[in-house]
PDB file of N, CA and C in Angstrom:
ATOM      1  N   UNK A   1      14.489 -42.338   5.066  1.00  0.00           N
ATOM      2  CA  UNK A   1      13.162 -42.077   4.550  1.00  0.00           C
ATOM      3  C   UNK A   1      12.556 -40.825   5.184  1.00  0.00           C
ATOM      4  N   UNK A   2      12.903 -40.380   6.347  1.00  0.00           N
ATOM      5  CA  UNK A   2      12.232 -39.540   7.065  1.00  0.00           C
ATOM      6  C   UNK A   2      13.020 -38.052   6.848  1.00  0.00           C
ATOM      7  N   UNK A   3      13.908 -38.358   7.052  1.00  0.00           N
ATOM      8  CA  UNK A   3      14.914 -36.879   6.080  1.00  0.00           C
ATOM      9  C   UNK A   3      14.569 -36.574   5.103  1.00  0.00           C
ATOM     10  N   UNK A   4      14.329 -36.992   3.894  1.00  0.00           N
ATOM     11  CA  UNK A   4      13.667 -36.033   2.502  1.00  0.00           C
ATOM     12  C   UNK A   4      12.086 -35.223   2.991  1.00  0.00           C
ATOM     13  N   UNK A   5      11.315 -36.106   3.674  1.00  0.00           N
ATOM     14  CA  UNK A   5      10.189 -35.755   4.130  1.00  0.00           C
ATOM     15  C   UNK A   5      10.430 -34.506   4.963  1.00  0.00           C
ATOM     16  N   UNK A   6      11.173 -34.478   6.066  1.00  0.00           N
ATOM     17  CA  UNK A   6      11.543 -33.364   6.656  1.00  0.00           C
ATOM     18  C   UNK A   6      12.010 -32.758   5.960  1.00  0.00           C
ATOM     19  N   UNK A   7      13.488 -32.950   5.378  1.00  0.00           N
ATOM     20  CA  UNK A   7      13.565 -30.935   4.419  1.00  0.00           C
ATOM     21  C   UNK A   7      12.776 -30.234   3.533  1.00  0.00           C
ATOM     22  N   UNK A   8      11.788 -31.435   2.781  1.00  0.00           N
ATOM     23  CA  UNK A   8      10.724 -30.887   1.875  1.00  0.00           C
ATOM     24  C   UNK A   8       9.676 -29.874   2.910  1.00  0.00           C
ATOM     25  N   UNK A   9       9.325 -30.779   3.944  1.00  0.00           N
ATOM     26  CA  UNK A   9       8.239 -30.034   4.883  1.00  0.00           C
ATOM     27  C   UNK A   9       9.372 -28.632   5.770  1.00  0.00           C
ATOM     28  N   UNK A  10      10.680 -28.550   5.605  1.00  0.00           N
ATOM     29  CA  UNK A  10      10.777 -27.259   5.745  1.00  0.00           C
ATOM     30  C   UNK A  10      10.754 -26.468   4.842  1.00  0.00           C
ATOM     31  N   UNK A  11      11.354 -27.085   3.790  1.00  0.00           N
ATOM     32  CA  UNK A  11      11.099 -26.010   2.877  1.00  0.00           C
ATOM     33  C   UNK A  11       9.663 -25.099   2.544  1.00  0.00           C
ATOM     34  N   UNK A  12       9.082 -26.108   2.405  1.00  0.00           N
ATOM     35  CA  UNK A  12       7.021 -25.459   2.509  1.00  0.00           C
ATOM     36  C   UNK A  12       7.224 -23.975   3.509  1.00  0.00           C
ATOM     37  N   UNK A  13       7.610 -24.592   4.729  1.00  0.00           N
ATOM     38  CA  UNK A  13       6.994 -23.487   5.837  1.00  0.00           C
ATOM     39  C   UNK A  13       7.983 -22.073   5.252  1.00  0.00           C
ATOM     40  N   UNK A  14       9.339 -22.729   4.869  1.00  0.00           N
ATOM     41  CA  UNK A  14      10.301 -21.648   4.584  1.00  0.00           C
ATOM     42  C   UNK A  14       9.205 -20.173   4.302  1.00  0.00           C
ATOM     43  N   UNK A  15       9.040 -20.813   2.982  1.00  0.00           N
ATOM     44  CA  UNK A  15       8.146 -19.603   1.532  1.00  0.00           C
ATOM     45  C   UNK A  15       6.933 -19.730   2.050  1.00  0.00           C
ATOM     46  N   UNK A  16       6.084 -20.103   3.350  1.00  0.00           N
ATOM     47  CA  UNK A  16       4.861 -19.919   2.957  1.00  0.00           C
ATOM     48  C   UNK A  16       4.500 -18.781   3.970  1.00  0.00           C
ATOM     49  N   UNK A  17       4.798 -17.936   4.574  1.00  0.00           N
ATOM     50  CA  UNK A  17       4.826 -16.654   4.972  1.00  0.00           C
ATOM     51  C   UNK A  17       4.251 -15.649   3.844  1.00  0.00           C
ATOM     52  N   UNK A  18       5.204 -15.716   2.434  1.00  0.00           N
ATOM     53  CA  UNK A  18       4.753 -14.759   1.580  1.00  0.00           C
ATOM     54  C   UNK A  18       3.253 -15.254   0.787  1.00  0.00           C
ATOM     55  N   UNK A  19       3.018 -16.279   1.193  1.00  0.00           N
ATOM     56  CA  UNK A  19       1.536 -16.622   0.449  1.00  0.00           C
ATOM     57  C   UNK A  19       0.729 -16.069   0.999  1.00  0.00           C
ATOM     58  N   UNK A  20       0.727 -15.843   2.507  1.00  0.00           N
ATOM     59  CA  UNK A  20      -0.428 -15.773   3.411  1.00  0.00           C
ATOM     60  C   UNK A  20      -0.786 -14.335   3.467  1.00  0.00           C
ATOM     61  N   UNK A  21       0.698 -13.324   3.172  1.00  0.00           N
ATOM     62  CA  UNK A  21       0.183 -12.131   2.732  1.00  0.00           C
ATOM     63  C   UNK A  21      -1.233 -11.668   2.515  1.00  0.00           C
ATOM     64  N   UNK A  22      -1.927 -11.176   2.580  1.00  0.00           N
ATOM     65  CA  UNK A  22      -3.624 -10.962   2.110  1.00  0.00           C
ATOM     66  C   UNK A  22      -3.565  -9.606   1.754  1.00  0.00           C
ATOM     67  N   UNK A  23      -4.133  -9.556   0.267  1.00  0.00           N
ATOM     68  CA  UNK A  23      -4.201  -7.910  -0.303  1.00  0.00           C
ATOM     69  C   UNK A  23      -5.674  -8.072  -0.345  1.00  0.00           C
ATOM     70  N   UNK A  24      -6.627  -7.699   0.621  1.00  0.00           N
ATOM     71  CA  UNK A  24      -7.473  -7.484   0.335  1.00  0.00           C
ATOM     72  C   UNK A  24      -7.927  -5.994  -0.053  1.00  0.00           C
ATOM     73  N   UNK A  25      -9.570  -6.165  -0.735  1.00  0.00           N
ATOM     74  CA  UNK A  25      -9.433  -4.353  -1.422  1.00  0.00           C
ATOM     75  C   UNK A  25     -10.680  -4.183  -0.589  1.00  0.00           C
ATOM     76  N   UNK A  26     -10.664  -3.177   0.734  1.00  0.00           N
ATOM     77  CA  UNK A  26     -11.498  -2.760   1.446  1.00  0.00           C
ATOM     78  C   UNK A  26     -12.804  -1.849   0.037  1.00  0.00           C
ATOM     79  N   UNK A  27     -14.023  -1.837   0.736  1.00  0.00           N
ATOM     80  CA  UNK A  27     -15.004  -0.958   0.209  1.00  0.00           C
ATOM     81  C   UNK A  27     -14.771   0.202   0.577  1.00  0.00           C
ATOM     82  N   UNK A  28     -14.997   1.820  -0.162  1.00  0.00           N
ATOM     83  CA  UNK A  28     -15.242   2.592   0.089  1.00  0.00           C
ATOM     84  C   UNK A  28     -16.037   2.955   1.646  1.00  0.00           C
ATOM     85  N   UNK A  29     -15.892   3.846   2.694  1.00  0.00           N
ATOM     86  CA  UNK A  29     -16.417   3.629   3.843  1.00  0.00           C
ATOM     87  C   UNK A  29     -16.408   5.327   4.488  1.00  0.00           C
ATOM     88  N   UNK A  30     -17.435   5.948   4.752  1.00  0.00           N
ATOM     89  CA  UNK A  30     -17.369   7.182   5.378  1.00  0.00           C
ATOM     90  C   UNK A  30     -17.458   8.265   4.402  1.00  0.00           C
ATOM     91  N   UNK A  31     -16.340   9.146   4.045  1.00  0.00           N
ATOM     92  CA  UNK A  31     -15.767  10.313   3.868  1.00  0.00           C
ATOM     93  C   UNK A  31     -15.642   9.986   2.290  1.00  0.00           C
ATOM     94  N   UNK A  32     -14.829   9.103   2.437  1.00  0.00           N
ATOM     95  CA  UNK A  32     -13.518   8.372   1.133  1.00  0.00           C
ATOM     96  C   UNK A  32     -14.711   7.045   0.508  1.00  0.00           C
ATOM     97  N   UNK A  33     -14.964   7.888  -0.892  1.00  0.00           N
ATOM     98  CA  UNK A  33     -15.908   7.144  -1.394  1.00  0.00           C
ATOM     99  C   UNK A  33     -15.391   6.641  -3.126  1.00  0.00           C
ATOM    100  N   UNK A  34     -14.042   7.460  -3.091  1.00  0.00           N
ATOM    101  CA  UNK A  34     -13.581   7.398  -4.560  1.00  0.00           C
ATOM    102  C   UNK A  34     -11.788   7.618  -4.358  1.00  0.00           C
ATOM    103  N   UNK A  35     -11.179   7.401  -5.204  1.00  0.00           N
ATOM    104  CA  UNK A  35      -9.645   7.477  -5.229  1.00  0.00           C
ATOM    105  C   UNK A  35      -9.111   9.146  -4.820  1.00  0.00           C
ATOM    106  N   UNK A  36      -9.954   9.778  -5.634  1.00  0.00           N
ATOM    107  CA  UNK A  36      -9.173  11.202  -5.608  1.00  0.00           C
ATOM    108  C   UNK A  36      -9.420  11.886  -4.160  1.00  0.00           C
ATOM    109  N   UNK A  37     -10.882  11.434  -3.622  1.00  0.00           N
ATOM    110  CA  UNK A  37     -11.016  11.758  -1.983  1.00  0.00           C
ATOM    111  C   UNK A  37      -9.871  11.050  -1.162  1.00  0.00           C
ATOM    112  N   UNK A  38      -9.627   9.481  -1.252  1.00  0.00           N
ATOM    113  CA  UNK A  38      -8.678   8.825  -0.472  1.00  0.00           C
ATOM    114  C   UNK A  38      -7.240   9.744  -0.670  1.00  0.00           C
ATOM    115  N   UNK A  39      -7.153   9.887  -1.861  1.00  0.00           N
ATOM    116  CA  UNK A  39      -5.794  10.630  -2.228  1.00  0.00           C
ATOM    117  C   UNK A  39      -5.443  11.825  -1.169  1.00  0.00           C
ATOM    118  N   UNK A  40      -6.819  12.915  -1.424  1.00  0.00           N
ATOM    119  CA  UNK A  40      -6.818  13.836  -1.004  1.00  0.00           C
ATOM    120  C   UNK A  40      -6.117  13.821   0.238  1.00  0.00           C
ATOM    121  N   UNK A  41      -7.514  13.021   1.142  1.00  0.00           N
ATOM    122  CA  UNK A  41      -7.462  13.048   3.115  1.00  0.00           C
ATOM    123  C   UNK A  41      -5.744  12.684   3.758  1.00  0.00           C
ATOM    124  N   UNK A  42      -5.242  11.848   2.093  1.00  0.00           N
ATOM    125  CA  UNK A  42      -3.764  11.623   3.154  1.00  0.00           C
ATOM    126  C   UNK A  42      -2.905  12.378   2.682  1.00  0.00           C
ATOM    127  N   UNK A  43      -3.099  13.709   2.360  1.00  0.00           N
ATOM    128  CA  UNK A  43      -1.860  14.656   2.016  1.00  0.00           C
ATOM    129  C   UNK A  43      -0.790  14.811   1.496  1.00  0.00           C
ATOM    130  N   UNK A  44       0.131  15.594   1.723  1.00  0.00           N
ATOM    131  CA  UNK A  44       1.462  15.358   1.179  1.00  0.00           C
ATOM    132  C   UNK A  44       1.031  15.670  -0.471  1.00  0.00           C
ATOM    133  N   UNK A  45       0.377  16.182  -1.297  1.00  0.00           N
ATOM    134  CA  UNK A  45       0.275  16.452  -2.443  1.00  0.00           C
ATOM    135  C   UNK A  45      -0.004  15.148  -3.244  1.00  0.00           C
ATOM    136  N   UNK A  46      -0.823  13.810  -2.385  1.00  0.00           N
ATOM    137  CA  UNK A  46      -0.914  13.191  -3.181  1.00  0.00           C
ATOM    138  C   UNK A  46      -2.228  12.997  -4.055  1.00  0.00           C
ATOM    139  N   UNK A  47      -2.938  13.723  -3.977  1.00  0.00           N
ATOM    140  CA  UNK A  47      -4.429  13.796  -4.688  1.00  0.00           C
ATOM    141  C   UNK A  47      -3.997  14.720  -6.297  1.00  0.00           C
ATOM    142  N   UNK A  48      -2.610  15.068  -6.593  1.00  0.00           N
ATOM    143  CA  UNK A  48      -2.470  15.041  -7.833  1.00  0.00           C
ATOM    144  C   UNK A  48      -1.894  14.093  -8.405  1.00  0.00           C
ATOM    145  N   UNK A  49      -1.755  12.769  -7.776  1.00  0.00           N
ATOM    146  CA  UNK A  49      -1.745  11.772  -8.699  1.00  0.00           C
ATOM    147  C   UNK A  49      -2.913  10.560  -8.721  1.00  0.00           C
ATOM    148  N   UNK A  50      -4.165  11.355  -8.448  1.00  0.00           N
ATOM    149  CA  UNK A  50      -5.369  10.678  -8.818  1.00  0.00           C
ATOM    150  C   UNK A  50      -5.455  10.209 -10.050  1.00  0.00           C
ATOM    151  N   UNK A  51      -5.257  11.064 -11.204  1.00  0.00           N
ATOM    152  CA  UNK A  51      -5.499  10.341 -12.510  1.00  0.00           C
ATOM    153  C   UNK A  51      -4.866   9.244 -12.891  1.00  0.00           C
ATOM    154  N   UNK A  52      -3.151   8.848 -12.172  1.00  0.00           N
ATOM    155  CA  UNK A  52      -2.447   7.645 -12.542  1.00  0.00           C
ATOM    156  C   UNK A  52      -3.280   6.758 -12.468  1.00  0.00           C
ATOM    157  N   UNK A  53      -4.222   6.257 -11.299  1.00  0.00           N
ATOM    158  CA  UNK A  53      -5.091   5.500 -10.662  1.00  0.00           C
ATOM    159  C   UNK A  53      -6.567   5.047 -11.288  1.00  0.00           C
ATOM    160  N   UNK A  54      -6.786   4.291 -12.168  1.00  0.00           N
ATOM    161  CA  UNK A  54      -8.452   4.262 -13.097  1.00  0.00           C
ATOM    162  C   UNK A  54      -9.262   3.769 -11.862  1.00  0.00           C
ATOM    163  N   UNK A  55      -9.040   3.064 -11.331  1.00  0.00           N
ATOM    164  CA  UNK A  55     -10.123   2.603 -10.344  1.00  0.00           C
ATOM    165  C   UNK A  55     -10.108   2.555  -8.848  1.00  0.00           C
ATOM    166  N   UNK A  56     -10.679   2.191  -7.937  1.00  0.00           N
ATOM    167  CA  UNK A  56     -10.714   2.068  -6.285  1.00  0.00           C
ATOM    168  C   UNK A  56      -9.631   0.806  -6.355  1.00  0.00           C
ATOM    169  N   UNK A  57      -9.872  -0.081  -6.935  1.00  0.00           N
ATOM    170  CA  UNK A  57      -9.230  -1.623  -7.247  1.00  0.00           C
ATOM    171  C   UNK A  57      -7.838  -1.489  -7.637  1.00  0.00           C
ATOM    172  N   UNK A  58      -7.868  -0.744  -8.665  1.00  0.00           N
ATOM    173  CA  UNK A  58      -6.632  -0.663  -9.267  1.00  0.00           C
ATOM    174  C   UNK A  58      -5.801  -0.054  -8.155  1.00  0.00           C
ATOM    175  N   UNK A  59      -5.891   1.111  -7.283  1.00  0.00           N
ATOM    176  CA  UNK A  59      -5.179   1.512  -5.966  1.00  0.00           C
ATOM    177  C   UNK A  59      -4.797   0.469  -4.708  1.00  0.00           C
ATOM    178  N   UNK A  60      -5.678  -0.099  -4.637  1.00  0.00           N
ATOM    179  CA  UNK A  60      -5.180  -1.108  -3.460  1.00  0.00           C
ATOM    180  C   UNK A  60      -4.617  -2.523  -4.235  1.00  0.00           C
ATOM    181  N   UNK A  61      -4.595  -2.160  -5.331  1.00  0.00           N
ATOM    182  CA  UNK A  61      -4.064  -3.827  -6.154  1.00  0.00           C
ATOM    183  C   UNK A  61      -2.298  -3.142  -7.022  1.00  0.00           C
ATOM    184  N   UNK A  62      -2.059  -2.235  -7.103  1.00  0.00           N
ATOM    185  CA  UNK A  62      -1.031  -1.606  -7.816  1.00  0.00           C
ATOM    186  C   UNK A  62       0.231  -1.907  -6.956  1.00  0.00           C
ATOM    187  N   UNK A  63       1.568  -2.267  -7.366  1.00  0.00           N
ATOM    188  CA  UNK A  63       2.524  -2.310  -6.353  1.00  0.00           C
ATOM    189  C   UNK A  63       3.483  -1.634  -6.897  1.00  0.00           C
ATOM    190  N   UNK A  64       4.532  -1.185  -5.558  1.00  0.00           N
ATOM    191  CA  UNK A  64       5.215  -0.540  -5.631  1.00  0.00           C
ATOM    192  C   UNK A  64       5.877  -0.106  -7.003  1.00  0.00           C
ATOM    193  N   UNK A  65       6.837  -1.221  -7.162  1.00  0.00           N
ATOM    194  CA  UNK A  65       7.453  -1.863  -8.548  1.00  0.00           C
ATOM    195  C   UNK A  65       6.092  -1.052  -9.734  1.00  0.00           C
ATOM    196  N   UNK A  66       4.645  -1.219  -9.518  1.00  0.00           N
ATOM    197  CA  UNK A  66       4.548  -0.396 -11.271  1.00  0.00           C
ATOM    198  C   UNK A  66       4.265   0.608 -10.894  1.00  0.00           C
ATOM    199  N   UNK A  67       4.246   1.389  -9.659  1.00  0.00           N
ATOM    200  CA  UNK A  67       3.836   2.979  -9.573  1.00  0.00           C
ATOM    201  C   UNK A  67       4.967   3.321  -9.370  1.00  0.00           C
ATOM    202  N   UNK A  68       6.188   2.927  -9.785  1.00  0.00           N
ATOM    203  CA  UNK A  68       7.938   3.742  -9.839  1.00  0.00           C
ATOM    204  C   UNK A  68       7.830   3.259 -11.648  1.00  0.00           C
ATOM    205  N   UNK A  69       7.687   2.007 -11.994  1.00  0.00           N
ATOM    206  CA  UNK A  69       8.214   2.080 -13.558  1.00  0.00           C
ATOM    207  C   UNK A  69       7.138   2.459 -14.280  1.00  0.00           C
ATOM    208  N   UNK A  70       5.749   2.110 -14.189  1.00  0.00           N
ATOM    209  CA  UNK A  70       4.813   2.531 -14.649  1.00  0.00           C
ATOM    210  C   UNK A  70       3.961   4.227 -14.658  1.00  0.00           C
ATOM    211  N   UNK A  71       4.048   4.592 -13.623  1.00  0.00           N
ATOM    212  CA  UNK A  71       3.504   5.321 -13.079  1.00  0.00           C
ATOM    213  C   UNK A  71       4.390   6.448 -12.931  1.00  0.00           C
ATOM    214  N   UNK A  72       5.753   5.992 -12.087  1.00  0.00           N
ATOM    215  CA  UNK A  72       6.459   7.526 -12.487  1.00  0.00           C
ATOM    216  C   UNK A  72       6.378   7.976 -10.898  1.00  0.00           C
ATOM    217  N   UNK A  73       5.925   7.736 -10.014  1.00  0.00           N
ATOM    218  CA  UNK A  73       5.843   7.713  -8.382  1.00  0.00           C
ATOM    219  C   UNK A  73       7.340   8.040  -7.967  1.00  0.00           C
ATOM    220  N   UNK A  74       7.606   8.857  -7.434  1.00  0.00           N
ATOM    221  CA  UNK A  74       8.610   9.055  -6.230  1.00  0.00           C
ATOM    222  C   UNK A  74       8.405   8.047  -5.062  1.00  0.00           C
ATOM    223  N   UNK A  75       9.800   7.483  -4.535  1.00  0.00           N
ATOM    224  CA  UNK A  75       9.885   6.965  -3.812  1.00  0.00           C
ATOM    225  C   UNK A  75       9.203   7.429  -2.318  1.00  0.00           C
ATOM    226  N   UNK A  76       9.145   8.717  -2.157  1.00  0.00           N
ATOM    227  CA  UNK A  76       8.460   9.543  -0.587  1.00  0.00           C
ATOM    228  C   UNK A  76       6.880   8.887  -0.792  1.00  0.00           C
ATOM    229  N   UNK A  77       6.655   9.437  -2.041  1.00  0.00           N
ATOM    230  CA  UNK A  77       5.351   9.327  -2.255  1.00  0.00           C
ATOM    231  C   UNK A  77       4.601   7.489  -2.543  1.00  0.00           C
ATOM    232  N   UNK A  78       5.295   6.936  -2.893  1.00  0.00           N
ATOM    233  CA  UNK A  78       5.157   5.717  -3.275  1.00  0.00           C
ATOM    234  C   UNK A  78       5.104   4.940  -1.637  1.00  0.00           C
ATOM    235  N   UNK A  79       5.849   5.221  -0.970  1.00  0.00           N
ATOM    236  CA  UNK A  79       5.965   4.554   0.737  1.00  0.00           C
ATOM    237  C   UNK A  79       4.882   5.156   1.225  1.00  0.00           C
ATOM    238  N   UNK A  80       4.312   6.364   1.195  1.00  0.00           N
ATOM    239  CA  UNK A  80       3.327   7.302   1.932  1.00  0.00           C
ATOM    240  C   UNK A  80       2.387   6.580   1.231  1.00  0.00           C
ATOM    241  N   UNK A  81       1.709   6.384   0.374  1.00  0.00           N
ATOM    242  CA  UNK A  81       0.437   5.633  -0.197  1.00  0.00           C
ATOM    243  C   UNK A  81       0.528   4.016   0.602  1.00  0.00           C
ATOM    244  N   UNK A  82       1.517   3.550  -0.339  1.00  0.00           N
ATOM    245  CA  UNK A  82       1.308   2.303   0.321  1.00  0.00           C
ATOM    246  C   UNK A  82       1.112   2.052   2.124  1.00  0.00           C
ATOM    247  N   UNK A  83       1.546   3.050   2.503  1.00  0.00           N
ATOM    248  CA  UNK A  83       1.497   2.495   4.524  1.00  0.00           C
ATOM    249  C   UNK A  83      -0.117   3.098   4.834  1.00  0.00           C
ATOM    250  N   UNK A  84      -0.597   3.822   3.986  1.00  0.00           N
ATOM    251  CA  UNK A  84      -2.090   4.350   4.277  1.00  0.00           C
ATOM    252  C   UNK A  84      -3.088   3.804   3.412  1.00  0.00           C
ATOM    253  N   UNK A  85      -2.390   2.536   2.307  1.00  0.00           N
ATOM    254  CA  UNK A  85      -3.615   1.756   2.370  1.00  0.00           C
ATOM    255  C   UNK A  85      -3.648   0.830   2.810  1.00  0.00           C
ATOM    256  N   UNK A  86      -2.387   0.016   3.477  1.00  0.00           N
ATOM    257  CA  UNK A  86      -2.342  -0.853   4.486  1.00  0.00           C
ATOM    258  C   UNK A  86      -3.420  -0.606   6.130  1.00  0.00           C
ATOM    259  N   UNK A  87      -2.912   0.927   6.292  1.00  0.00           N
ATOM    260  CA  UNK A  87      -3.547   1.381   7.064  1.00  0.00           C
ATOM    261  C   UNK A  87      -5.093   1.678   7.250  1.00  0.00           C
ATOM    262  N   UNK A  88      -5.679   1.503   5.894  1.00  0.00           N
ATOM    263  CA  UNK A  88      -6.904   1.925   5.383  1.00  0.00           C
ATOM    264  C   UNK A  88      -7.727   0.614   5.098  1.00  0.00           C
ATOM    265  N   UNK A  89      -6.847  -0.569   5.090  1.00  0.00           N
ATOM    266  CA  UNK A  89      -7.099  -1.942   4.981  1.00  0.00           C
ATOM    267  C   UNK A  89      -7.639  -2.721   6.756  1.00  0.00           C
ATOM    268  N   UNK A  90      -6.836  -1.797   7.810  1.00  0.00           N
ATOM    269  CA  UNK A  90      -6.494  -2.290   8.903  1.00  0.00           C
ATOM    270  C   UNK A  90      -7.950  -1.133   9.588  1.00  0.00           C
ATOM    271  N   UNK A  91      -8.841  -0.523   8.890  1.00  0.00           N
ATOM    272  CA  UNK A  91      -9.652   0.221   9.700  1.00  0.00           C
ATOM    273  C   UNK A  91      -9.031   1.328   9.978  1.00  0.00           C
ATOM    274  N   UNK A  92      -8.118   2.139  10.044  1.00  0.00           N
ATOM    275  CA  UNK A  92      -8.043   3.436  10.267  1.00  0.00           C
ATOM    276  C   UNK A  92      -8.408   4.381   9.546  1.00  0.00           C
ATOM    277  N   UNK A  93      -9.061   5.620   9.470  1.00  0.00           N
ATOM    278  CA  UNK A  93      -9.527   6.864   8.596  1.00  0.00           C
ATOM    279  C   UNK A  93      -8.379   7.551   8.011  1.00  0.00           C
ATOM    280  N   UNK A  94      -7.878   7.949   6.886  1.00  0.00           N
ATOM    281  CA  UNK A  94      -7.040   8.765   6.451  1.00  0.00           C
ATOM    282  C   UNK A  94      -7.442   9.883   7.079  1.00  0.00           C
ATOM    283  N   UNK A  95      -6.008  10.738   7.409  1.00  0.00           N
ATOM    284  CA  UNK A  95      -5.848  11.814   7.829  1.00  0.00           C
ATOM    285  C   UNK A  95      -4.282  12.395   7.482  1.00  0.00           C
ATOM    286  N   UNK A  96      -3.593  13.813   7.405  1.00  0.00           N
ATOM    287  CA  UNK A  96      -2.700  14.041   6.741  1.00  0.00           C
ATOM    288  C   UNK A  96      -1.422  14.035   8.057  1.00  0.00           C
ATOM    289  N   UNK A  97      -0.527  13.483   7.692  1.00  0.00           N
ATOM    290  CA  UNK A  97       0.508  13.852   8.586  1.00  0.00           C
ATOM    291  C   UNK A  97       1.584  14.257   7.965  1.00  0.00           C
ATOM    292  N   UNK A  98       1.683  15.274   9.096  1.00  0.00           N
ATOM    293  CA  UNK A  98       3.018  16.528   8.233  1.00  0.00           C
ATOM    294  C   UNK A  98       4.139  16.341   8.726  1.00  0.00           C
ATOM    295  N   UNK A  99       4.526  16.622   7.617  1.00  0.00           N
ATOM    296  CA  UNK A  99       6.299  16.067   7.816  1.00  0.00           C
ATOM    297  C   UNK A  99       7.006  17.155   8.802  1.00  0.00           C
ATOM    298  N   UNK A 100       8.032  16.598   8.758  1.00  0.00           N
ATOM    299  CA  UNK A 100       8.444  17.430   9.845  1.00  0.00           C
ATOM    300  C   UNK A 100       9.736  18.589   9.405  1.00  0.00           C
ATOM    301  N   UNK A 101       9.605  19.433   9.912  1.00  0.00           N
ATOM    302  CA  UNK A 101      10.178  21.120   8.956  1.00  0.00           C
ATOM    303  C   UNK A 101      11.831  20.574   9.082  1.00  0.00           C
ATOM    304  N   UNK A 102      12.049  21.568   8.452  1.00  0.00           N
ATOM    305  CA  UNK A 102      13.783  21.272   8.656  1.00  0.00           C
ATOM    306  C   UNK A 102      14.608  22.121  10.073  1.00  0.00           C
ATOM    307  N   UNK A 103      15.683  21.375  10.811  1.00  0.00           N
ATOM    308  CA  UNK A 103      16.420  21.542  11.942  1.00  0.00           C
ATOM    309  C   UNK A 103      16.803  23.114  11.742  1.00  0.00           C
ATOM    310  N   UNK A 104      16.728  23.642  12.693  1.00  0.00           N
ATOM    311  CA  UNK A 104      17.188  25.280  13.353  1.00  0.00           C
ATOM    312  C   UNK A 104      18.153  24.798  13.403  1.00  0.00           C
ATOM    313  N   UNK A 105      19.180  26.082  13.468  1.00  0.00           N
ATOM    314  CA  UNK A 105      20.496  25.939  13.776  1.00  0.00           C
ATOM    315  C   UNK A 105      20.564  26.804  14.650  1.00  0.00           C
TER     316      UNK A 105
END
C-alpha cells in the first residue's frame, strides 16, 4: 500500500521544478520605459529587432522556440535577449557588453 503512494509522490517532485519556474513581466523602471529603449541599452544590434516585438508583455512572455520560428531570431541574438531579460527580471539595468574581437596571431 505504501509503495504506489511513494512512487506517485516521487513522481510529483520529479516534474515539479519546471512549474515553479516564474516568468514574471517586470514594469518598465528608470531609463527603459518601452521595448525599443530595452532593445537599444543591451546592444549587439538588437534594437533593430524592436518591431518583431508589439508590446513590453509580449518581450518578456515570447520564447525562444517563437523568436527562431516565428520571428526569424538568430541563435547569438535570441540567447543575448533572453539572459538580459532574465537579468532585467532579477533587478539589474541593461547595459551593452561587447563581445570579444577575434585572436591575434
Amino acid at each position: 500500500m505504501l509503495a504506489p503512494v511513494r512512487s506517485s509522490l516521487i513522481r510529483g517532485v520529479r516534474y515539479s521544478h519546471s512549474a515553479a519556474v516564474s516568468n514574471t513581466i517586470p514594469t518598465p523602471r528608470g531609463q527603459i520605459q518601452d521595448v525599443p529603449s530595452f532593445l537599444k541599452a543591451i546592444g549587439r544590434e538588437c534594437d533593430e529587432l524592436a518591431g518583431k516585438f508589439e508590446s513590453w508583455d509580449q518581450l518578456f512572455t515570447t520564447s525562444s522556440r517563437v523568436m527562431k520560428t516565428d520571428m526569424g531570431i538568430n541563435t547569438k541574438q535570441r540567447k543575448y535577449i533572453l539572459s538580459w531579460l532574465q537579468r532585467y527580471r532579477n533587478g539589474i539595468e541593461p547595459y551593452a557588453i561587447a563581445t570579444p574581437g577575434p585572436k591575434k596571431k
